[in-house]
PDB file of N, CA and C in Angstrom:
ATOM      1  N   UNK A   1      84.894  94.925 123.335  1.00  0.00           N
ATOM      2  CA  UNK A   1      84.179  93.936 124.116  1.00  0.00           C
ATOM      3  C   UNK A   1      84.656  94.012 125.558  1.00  0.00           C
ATOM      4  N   UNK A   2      83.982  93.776 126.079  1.00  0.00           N
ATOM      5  CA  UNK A   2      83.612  94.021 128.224  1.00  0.00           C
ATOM      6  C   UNK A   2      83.763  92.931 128.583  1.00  0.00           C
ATOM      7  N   UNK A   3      84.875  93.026 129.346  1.00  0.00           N
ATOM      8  CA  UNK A   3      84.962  91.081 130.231  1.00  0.00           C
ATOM      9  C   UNK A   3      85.096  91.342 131.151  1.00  0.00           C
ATOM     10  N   UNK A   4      84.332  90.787 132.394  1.00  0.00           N
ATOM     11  CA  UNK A   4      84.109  91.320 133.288  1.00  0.00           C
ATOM     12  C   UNK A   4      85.406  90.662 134.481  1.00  0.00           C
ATOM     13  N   UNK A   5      85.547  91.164 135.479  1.00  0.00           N
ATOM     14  CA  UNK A   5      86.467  90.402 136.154  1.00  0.00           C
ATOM     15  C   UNK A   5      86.579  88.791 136.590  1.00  0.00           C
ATOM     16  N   UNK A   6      85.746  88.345 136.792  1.00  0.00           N
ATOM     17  CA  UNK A   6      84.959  87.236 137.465  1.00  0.00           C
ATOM     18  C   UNK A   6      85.086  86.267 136.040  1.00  0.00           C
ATOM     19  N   UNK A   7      84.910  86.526 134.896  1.00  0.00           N
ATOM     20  CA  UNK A   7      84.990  85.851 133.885  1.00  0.00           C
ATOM     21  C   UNK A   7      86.379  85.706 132.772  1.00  0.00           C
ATOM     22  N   UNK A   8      87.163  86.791 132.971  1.00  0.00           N
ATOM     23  CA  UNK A   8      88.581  86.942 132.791  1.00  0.00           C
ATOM     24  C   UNK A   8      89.376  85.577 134.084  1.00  0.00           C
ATOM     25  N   UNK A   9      89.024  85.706 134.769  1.00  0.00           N
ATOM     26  CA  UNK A   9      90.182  84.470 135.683  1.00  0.00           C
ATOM     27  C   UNK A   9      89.269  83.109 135.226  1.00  0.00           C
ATOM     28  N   UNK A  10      88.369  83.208 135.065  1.00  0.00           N
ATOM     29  CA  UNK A  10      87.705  81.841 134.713  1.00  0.00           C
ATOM     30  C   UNK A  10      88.449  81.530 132.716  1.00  0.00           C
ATOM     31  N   UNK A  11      89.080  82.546 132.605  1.00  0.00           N
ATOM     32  CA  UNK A  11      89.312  82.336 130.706  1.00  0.00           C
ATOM     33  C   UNK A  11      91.299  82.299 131.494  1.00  0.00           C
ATOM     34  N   UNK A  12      91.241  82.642 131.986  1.00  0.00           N
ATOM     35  CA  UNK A  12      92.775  82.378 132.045  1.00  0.00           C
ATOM     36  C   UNK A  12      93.299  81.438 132.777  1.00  0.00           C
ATOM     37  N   UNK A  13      92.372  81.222 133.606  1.00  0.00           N
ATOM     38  CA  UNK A  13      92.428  79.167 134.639  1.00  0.00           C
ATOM     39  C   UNK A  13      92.428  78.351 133.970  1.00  0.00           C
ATOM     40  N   UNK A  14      91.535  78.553 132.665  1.00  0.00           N
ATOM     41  CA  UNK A  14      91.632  77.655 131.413  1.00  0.00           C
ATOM     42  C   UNK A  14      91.996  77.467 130.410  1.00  0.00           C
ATOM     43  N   UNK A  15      93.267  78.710 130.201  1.00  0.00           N
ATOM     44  CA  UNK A  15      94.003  79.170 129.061  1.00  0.00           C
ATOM     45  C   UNK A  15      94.817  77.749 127.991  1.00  0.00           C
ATOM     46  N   UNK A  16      94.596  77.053 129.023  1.00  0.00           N
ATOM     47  CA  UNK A  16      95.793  75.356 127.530  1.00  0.00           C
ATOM     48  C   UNK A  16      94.599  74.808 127.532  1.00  0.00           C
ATOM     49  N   UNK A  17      93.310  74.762 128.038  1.00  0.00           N
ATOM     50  CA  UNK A  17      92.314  73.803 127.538  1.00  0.00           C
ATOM     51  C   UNK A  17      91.488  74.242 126.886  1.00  0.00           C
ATOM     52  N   UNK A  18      91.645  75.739 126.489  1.00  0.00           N
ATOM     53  CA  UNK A  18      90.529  76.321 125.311  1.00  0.00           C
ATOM     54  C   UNK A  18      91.073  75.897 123.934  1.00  0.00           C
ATOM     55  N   UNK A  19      90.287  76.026 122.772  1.00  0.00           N
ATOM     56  CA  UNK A  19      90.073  75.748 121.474  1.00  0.00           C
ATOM     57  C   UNK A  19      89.995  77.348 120.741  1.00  0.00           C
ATOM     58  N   UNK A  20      90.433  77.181 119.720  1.00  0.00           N
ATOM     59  CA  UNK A  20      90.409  78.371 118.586  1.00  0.00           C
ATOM     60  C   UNK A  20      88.773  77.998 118.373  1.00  0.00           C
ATOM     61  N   UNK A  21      87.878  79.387 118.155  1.00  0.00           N
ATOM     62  CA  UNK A  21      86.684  79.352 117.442  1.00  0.00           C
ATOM     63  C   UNK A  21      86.722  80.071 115.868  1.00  0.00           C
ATOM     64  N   UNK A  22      86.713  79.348 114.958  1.00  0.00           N
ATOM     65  CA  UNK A  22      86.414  80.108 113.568  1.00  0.00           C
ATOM     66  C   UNK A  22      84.763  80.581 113.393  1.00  0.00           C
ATOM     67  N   UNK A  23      84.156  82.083 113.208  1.00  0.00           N
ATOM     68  CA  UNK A  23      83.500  82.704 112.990  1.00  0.00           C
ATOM     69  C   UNK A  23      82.850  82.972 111.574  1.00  0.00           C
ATOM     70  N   UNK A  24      82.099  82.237 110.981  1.00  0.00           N
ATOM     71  CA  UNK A  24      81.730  82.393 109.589  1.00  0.00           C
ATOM     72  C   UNK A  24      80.802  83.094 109.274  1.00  0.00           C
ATOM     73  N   UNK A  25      80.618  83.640 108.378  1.00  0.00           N
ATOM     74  CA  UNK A  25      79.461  84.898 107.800  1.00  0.00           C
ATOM     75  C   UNK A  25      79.546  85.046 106.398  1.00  0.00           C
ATOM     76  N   UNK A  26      78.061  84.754 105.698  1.00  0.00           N
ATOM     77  CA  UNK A  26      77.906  84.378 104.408  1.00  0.00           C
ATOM     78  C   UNK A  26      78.055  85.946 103.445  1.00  0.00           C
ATOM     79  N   UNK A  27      78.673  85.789 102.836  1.00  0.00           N
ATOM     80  CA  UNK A  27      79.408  86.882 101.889  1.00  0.00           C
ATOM     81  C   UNK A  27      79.456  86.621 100.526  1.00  0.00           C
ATOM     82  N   UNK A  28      78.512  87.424  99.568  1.00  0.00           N
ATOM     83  CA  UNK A  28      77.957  87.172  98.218  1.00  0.00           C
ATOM     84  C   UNK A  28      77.713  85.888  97.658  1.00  0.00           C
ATOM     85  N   UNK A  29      76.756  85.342  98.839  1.00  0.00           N
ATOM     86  CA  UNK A  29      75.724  84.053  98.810  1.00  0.00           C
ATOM     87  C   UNK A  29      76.945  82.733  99.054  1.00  0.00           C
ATOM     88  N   UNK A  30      78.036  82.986  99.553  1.00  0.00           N
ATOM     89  CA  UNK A  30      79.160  81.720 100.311  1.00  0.00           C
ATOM     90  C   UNK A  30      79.439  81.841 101.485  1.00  0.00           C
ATOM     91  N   UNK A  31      79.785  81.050 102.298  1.00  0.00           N
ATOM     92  CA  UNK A  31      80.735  81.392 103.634  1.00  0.00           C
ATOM     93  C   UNK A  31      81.982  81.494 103.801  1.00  0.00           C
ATOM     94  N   UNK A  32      82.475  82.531 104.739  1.00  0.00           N
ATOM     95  CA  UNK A  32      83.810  82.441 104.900  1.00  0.00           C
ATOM     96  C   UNK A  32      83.929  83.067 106.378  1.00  0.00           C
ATOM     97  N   UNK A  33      85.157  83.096 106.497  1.00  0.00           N
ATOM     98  CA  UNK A  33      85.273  82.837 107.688  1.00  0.00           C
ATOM     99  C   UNK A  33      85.960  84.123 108.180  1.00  0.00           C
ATOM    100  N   UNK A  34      85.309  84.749 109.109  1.00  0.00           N
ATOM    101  CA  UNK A  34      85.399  86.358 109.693  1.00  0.00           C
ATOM    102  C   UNK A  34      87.300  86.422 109.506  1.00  0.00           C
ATOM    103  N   UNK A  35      88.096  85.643 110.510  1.00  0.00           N
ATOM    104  CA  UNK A  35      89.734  86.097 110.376  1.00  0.00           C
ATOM    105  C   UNK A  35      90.214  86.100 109.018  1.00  0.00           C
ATOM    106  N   UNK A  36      89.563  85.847 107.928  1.00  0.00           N
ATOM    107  CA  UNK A  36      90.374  85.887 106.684  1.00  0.00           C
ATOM    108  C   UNK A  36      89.928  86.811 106.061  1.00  0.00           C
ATOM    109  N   UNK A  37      89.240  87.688 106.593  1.00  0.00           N
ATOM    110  CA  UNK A  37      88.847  89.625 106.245  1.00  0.00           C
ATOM    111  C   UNK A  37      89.851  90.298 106.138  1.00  0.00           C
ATOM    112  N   UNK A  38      90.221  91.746 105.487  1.00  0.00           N
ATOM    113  CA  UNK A  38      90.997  92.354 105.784  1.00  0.00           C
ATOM    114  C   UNK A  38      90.463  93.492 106.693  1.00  0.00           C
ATOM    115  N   UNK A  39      91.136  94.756 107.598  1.00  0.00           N
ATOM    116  CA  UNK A  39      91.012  94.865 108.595  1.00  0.00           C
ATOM    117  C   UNK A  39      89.783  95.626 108.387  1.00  0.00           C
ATOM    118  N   UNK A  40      89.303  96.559 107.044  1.00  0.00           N
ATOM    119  CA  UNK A  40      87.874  97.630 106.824  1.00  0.00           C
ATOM    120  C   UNK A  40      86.699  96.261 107.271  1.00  0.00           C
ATOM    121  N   UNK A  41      86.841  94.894 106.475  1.00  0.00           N
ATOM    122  CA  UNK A  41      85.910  94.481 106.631  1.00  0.00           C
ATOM    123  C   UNK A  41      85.609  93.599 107.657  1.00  0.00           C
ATOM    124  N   UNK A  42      86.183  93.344 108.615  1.00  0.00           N
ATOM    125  CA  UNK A  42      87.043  92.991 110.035  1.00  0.00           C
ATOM    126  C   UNK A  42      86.239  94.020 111.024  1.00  0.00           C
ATOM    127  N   UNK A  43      86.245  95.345 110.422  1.00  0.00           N
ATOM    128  CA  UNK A  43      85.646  96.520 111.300  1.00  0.00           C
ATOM    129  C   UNK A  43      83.940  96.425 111.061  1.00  0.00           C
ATOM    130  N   UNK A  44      83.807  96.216 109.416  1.00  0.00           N
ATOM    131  CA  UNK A  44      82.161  96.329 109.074  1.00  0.00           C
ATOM    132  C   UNK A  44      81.821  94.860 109.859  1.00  0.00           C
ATOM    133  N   UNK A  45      82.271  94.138 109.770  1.00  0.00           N
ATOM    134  CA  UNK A  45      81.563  92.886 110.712  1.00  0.00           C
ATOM    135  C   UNK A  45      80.703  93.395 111.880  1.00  0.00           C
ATOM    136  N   UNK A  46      82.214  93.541 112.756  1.00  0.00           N
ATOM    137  CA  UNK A  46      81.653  94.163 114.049  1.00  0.00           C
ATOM    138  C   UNK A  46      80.527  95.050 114.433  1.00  0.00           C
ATOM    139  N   UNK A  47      80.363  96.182 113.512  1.00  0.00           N
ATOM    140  CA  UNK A  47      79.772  97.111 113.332  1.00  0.00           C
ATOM    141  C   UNK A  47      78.262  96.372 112.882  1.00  0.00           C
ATOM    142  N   UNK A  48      78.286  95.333 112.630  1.00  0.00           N
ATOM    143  CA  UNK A  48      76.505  94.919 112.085  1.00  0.00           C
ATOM    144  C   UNK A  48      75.673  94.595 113.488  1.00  0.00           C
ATOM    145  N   UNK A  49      74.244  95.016 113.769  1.00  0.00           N
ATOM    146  CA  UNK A  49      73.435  94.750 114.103  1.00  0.00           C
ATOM    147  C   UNK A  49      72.982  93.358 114.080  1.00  0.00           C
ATOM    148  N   UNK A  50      72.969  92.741 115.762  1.00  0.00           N
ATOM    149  CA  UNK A  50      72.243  90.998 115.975  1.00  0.00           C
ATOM    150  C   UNK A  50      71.413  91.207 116.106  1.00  0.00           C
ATOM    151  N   UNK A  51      70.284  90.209 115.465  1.00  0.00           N
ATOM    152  CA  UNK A  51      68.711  90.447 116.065  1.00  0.00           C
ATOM    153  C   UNK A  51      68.529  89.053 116.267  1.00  0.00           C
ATOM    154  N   UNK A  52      67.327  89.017 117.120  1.00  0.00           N
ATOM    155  CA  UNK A  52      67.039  87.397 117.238  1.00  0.00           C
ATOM    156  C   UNK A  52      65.333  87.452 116.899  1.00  0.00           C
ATOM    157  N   UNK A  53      64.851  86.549 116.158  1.00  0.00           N
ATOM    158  CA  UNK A  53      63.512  86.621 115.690  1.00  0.00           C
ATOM    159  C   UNK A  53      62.844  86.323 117.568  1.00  0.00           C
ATOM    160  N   UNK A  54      61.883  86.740 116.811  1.00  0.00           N
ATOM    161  CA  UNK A  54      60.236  86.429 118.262  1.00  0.00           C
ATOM    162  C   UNK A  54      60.031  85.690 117.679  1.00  0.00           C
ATOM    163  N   UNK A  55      59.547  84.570 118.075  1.00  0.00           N
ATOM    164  CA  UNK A  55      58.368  83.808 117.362  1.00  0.00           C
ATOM    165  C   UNK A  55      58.255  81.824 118.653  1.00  0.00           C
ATOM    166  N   UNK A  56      57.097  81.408 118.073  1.00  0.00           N
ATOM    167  CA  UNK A  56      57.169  80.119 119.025  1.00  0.00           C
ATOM    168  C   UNK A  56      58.358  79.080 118.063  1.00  0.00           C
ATOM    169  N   UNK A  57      59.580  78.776 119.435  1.00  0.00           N
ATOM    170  CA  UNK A  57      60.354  77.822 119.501  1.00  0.00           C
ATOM    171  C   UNK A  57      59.779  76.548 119.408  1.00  0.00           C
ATOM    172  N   UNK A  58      58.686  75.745 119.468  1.00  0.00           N
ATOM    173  CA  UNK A  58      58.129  74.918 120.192  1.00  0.00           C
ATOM    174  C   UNK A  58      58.547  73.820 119.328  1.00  0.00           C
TER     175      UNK A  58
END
């Protein structure tokens, strides 16, 4: 992942007022939560394709 300069000093100006984010992804029809992977499936995460549907928001 690419962080650009401009957004790196804006994450480290704010380094004691950020929050941990837990990442969940449904895995043989449950959720769990991406850091409690081990590291192959840690890698296949990453490795999946985002898509975002088309369609009217309205």
């Amino acid at each position: 992942m690419q962080t650009y300069p401009e957004t790196q000093s804006i994450l480290e100006k704010h380094t004691e007022s950020r929050t941990k984010c837990l990442v969940y992804t449904r895995v043989m029809g449950y959720h769990r939560p991406v850091e409690s992977f081990n590291i192959g499936k840690k890698g296949e995460h990453k490795q999946r394709t985002h898509f975002e549907e088309k369609g009217d928001r309205s």
